[in-house]
Protein backbone atom coordinates (compact mmCIF):
# COMPACT_ATOMS: atom_id res chain seq x y z
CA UNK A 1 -0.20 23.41 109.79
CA UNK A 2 2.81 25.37 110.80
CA UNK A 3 3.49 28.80 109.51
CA UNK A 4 6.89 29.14 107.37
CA UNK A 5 9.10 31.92 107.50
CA UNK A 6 11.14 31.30 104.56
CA UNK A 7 12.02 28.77 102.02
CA UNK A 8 14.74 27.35 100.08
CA UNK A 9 14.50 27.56 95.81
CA UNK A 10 16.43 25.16 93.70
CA UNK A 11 16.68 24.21 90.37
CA UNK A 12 17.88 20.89 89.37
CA UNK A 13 19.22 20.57 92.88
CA UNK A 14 21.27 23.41 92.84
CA UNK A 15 20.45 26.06 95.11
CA UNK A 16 18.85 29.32 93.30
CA UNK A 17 17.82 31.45 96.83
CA UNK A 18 15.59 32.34 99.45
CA UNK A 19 12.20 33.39 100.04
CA UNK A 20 11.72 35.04 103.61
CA UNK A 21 8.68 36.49 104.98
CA UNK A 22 9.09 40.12 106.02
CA UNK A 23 6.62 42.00 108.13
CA UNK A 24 3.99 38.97 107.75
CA UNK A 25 3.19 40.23 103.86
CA UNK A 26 6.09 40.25 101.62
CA UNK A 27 8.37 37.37 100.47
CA UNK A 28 11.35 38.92 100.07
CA UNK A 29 13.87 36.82 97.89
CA UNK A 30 18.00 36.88 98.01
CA UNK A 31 20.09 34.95 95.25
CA UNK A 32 22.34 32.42 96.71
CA UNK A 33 26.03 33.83 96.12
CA UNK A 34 26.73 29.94 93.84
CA UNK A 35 24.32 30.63 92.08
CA UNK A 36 25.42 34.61 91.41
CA UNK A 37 28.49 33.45 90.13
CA UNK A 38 27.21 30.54 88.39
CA UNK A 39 23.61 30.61 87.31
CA UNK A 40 21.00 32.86 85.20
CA UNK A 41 18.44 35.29 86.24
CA UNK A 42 15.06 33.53 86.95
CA UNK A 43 13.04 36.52 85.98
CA UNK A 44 15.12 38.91 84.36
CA UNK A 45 12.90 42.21 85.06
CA UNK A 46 12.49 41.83 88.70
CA UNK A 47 14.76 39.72 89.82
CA UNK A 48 17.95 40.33 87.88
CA UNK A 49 21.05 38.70 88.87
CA UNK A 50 22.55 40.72 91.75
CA UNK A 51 23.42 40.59 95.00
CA UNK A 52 20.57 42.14 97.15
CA UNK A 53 17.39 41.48 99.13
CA UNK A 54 14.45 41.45 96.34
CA UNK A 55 11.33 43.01 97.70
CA UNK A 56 7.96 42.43 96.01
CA UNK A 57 4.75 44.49 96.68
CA UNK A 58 1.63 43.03 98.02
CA UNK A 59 -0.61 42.93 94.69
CA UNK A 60 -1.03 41.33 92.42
CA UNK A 61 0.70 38.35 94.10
CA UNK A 62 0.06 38.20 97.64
CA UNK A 63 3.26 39.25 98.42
CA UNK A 64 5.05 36.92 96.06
CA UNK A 65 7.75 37.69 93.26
CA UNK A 66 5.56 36.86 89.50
CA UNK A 67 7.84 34.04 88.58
CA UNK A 68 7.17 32.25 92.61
CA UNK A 69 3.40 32.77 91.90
CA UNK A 70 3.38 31.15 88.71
CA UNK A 71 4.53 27.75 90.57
CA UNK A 72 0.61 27.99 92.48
CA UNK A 73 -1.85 26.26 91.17
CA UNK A 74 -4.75 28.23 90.53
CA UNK A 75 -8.40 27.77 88.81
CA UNK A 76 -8.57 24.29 89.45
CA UNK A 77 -5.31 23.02 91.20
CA UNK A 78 -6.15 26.02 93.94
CA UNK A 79 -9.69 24.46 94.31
CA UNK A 80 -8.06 20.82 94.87
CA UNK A 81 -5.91 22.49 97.20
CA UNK A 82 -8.55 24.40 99.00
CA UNK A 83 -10.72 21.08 99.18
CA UNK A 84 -8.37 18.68 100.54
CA UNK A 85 -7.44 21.32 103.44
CA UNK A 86 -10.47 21.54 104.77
CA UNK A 87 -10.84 18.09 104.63
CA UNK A 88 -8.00 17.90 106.81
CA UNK A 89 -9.65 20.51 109.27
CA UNK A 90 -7.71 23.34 107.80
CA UNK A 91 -9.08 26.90 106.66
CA UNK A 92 -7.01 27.59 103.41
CA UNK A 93 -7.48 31.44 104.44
CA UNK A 94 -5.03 30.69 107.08
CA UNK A 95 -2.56 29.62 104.95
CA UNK A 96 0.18 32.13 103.39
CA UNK A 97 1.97 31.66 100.17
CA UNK A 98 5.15 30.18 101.51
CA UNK A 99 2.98 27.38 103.26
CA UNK A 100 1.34 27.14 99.73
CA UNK A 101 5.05 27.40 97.82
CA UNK A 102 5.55 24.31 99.97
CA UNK A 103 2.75 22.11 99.13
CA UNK A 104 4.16 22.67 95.83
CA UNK A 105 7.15 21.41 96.82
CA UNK A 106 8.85 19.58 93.81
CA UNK A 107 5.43 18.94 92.06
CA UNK A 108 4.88 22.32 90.25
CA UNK A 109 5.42 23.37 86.48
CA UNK A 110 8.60 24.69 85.19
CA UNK A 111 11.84 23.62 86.61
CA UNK A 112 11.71 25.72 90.46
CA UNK A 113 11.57 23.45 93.66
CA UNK A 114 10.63 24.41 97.36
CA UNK A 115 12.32 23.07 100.24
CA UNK A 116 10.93 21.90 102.95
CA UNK A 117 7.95 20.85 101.76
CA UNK A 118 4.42 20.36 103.09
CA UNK A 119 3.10 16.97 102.38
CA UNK A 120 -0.58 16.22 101.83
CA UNK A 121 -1.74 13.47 99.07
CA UNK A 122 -1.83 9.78 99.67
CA UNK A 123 -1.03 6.86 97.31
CA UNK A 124 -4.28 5.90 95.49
CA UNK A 125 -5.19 3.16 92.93
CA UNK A 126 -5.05 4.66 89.11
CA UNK A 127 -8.47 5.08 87.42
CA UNK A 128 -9.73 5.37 84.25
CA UNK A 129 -10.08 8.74 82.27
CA UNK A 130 -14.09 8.81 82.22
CA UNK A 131 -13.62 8.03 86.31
CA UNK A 132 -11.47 10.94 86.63
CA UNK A 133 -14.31 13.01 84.55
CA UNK A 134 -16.80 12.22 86.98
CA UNK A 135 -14.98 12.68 90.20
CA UNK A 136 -13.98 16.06 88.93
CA UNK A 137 -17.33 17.02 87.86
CA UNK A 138 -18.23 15.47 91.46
CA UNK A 139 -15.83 18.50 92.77
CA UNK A 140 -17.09 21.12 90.57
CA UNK A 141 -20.48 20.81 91.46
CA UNK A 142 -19.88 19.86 95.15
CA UNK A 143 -17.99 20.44 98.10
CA UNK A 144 -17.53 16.55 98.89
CA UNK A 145 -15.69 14.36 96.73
CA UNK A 146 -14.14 10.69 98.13
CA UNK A 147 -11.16 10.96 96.11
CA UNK A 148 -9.82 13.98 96.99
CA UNK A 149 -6.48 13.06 97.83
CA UNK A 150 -5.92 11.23 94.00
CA UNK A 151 -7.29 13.97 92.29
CA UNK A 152 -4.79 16.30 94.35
CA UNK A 153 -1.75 13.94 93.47
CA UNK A 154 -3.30 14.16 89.77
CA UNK A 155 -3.54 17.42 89.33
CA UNK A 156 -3.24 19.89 92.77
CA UNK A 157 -0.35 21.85 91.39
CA UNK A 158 -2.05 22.49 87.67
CA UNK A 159 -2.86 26.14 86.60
CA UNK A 160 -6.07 26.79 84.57
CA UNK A 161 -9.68 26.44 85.28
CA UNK A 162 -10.33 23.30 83.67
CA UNK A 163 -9.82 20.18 85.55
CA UNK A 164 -6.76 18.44 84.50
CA UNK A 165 -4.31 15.97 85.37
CA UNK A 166 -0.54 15.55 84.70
CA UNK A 167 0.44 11.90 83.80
CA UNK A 168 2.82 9.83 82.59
CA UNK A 169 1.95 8.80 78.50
CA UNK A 170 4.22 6.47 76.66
CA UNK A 171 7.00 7.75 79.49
CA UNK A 172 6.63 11.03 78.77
CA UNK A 173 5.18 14.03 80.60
CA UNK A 174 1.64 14.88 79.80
CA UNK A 175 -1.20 16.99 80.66
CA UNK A 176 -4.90 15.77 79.80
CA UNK A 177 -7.90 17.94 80.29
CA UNK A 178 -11.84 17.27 81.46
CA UNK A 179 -14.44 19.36 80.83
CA UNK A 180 -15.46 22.01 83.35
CA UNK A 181 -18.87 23.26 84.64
CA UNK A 182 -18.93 25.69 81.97
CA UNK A 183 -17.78 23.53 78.58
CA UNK A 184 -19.63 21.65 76.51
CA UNK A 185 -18.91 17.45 77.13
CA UNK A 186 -17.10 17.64 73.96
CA UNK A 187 -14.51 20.38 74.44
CA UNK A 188 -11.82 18.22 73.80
CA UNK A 189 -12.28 17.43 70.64
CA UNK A 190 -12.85 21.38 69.85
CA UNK A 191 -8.95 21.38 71.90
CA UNK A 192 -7.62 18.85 69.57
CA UNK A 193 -9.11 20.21 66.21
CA UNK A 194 -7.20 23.82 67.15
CA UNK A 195 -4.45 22.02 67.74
CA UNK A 196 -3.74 20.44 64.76
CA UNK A 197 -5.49 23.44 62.78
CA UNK A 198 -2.69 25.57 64.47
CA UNK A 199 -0.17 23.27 63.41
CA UNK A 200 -0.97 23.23 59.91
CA UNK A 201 -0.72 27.24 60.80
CA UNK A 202 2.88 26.76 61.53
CA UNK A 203 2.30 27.53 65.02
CA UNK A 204 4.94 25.68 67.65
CA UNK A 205 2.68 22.96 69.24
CA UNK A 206 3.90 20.09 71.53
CA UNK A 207 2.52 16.80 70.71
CA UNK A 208 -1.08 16.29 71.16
CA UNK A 209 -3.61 13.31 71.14
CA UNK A 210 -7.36 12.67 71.86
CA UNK A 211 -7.61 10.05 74.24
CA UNK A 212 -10.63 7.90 74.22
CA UNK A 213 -14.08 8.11 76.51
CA UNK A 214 -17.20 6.16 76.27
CA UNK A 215 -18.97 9.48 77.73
CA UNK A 216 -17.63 12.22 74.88
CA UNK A 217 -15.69 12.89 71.87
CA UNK A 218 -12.58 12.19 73.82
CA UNK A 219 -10.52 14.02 76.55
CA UNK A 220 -7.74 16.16 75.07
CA UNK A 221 -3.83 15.77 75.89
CA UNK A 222 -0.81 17.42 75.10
CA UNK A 223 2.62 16.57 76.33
CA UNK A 224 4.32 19.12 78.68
CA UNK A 225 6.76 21.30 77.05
CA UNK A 226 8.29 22.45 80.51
CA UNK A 227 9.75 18.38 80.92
CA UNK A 228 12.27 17.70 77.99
CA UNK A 229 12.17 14.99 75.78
CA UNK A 230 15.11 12.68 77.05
CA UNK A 231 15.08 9.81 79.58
CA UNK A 232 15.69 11.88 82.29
CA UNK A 233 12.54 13.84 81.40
CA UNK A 234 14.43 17.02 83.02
CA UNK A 235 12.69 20.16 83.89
CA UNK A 236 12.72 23.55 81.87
CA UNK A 237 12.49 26.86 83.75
CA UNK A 238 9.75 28.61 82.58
CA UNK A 239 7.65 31.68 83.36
CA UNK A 240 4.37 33.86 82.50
CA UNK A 241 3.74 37.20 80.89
CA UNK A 242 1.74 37.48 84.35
CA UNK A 243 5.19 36.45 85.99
CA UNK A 244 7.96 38.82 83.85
CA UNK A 245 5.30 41.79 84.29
CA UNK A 246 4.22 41.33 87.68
CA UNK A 247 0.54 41.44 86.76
CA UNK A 248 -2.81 39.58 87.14
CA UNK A 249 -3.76 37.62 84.31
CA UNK A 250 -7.58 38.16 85.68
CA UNK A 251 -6.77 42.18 84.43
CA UNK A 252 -6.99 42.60 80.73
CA UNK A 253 -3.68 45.38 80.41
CA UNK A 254 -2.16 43.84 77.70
CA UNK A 255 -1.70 44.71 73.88
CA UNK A 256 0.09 42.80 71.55
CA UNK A 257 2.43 45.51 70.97
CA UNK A 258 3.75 45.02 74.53
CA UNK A 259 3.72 41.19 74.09
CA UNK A 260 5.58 42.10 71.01
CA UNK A 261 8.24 44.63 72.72
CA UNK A 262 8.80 41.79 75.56
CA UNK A 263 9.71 38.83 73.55
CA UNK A 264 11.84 40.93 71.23
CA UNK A 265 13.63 42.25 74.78
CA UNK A 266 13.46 39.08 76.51
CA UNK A 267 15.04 36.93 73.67
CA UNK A 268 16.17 38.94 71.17
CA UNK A 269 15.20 37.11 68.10
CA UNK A 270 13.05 38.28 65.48
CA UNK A 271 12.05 34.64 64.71
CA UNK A 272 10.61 34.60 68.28
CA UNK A 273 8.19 37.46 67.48
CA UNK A 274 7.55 35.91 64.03
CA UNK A 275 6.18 33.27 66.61
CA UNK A 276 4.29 35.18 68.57
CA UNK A 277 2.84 37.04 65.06
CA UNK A 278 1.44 33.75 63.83
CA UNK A 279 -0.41 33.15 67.68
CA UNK A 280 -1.78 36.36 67.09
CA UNK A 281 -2.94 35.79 64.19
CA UNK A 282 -4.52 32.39 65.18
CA UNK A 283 -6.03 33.72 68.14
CA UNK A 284 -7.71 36.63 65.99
CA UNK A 285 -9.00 34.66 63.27
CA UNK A 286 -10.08 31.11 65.66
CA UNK A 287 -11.74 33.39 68.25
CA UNK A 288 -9.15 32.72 71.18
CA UNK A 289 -10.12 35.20 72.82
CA UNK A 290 -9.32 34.25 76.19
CA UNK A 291 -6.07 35.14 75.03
CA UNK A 292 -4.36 36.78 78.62
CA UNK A 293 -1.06 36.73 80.43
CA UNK A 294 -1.23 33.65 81.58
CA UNK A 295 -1.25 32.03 78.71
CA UNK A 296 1.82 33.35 76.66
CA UNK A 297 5.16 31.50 78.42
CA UNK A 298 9.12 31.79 77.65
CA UNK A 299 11.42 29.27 78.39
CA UNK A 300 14.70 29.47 79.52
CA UNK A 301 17.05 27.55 77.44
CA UNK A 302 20.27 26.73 79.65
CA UNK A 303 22.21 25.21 76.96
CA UNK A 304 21.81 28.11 74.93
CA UNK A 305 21.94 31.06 77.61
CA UNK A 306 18.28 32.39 75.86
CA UNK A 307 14.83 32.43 76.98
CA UNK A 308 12.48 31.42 74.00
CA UNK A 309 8.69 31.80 73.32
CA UNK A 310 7.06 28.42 74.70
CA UNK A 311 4.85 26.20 72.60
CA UNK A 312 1.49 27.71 71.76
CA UNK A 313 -1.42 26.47 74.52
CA UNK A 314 -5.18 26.63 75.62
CA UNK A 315 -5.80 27.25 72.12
CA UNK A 316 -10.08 26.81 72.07
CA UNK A 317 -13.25 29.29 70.73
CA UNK A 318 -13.47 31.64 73.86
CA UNK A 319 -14.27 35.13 74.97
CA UNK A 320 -12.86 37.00 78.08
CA UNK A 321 -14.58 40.17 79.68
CA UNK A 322 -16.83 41.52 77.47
CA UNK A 323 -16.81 39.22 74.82
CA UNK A 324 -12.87 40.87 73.65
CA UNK A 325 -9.69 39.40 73.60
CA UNK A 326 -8.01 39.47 77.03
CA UNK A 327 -4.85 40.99 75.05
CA UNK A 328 -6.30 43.29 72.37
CA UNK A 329 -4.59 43.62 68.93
CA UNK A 330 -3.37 47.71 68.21
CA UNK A 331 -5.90 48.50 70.37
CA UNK A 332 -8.76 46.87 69.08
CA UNK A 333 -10.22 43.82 71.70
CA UNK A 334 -13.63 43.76 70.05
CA UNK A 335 -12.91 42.46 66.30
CA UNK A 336 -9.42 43.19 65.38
CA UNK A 337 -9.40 44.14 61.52
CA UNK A 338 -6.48 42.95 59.18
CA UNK A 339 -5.12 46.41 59.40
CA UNK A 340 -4.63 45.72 63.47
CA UNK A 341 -3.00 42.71 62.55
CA UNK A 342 -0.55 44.62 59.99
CA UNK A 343 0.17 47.63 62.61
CA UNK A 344 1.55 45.20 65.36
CA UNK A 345 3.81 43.65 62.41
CA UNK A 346 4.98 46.99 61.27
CA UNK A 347 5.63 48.26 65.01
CA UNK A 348 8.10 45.50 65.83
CA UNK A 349 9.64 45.81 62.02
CA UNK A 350 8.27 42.26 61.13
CA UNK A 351 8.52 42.07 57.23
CA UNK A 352 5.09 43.47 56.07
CA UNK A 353 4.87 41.23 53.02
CA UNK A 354 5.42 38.56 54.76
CA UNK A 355 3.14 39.39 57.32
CA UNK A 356 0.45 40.35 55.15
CA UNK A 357 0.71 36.68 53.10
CA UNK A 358 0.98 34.77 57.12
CA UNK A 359 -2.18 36.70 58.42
CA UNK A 360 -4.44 35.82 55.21
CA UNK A 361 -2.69 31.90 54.94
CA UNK A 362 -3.99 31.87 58.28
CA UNK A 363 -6.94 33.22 57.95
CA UNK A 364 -8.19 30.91 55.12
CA UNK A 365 -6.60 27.75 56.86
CA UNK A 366 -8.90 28.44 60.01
CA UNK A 367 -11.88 29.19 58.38
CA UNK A 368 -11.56 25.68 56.07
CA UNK A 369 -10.44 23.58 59.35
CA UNK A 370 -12.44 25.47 62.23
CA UNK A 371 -15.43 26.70 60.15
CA UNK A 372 -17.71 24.51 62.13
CA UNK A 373 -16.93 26.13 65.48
CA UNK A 374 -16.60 29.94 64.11
């Protein structure tokens, strides 16, 4: 495979910049001068919208700009990725993140696109959703699987560490989930019962469904909330917490005070943090504790000219390092108390009766729906 020097971004077609490799580590990034006079800033903290070379430091992304990284796949997309190259007689060590940015190509989440793009995955037969369980758990506990290329067309540019695939449902954009190495066979119906016990939380959700399986409870789906809903299923620009702040989701830096500061920065609306209040208060009360940077995303809504909190996701009975919450609440990552809860409302000026009356609504709805998993 050939090393790349630099690459083209677009969005929608329209050119947003490029990426070019400087001293064999950093991707440094230029807006295009249409797109200064016509377009939006793609990550307004490190790349606002100006006319200059961008230049990113090494960690946490290899050299890449936050929003850039968060088109990789990583968890299991990476280890598709990974598979299928040495398959082909590649070492994925040897490959940079440009050469990676192109795999992507036009396949990734969000609304970004990398030209030219590196080709890799075949045409393949569809199968069944308990015959994409087993070839994943084929991969997971393997380093040989035959259907590495359909998996990678499946799922190779999917974030996360369970193995997933985006499809097509009904016409619409979907992602459904398997279970990993780690989850029980029935994790999807766990997925699906937080789902709809966050909805009747009042927490944004995109549609979600339990698809069938003769070999568990059922494989859980939700439909993509970075593909809108209209027959031209276009793309949404979207980025990570991990993106806007330029760290690792694997570090746990993050309180929800900061979360709290950002969205109120980032999209000045109060009814966006009233959002993010409710997640908190889910993710508190459900045990969501893998609750990290990753998984908090705004969306940037063009029509509108405003970047928005995203749909809640990954919403399941977890635990990150330690046992506490990735992100922890006032401080607090072990078990939060109500008063942690209240101090993050008061901090950001939420309304405290109202915030008091949300956290305890909450609170009883989870323990009624979720009780058997808490």
């Amino acid at each position: 495979m050939n090393r790349l020097n630099k690459l083209e971004v677009f969005y929608h077609e329209r050119l947003v910049g490029t990426i070019a490799l400087y001293q064999n580590r950093l991707a440094a990034f230029e807006y295009d001068s249409n797109w200064l006079a016509n377009g939006f800033s793609i990550s307004p903290f490190s790349l606002p919208l100006e006319k200059k070379v961008f230049m990113p430091k090494i960690d946490p992304f290899e050299g890449l700009f936050g929003v850039f990284a968060d088109s990789l796949p990583d968890g299991w997309g990476r280890l598709l990725v990974d598979r299928l190259m040495k398959k082909n007689g590649i070492n994925p060590y040897d490959i940079g993140s440009l050469e990676r940015l192109a795999i992507v190509g036009a396949s990734g989440m969000g609304a970004l696109t990398y030209q030219p793009v590196i080709t890799m995955e075949k045409n393949h037969d569809e199968k069944s959703l308990d015959e994409i369980a087993l070839e994943c758990e084929k991969i997971l506990s393997t380093e040989t699987c035959d259907n590495l290329d359909f998996l990678f067309s499946k799922g190779g540019s999917s974030g996360g560490a369970r193995p997933k695939i985006l499809t097509k449902v009904d016409g619409e954009d979907w992602i459904i989930k398997f279970p990993s190495s780690y989850d029980s066979k029935d994790i999807g119906r766990q997925e699906y019962d937080y789902a709809m016990c966050a909805k009747e939380c009042g927490i944004a959700m995109e549609n979600v469904r339990l698809f069938s399986s003769e070999r568990t409870k059922g494989y859980f789906g939700t439909k993509r909330f970075d593909r809108t809903n209209d027959s031209r299923s276009r793309r949404i620009h979207m980025v990570s917490t991990s993106g806007l702040l330029e760290t690792s989701h694997r570090i746990p830096n993050l309180d929800y005070d900061i979360l709290m500061q950002l969205t109120l920065q980032l999209t000045k609306s109060m009814e966006e943090c009233e959002k993010l209040y409710r997640l908190m208060c889910f993710n508190v009360y459900a045990h969501n504790r893998d609750d990290h940077s990753k998984n908090f995303t705004y969306l940037y809504d063009e029509d509108e000219g405003c970047w928005k909190l995203s749909p809640a996701y990954d919403l399941t009975y977890s635990n990150s390092i330690g046992g506490e919450h990735a992100t922890t609440v006032n401080g607090n990552g072990v078990n939060p108390e109500l008063d942690d809860i209240l101090a993050v409302a008061q901090k950001i000026g939420l309304n405290m009766t109202m915030a008091r009356k949300t956290a305890l609504n909450i609170r009883d709805c989870v323990n009624e729906m979720l009780g058997e998993y808490l």
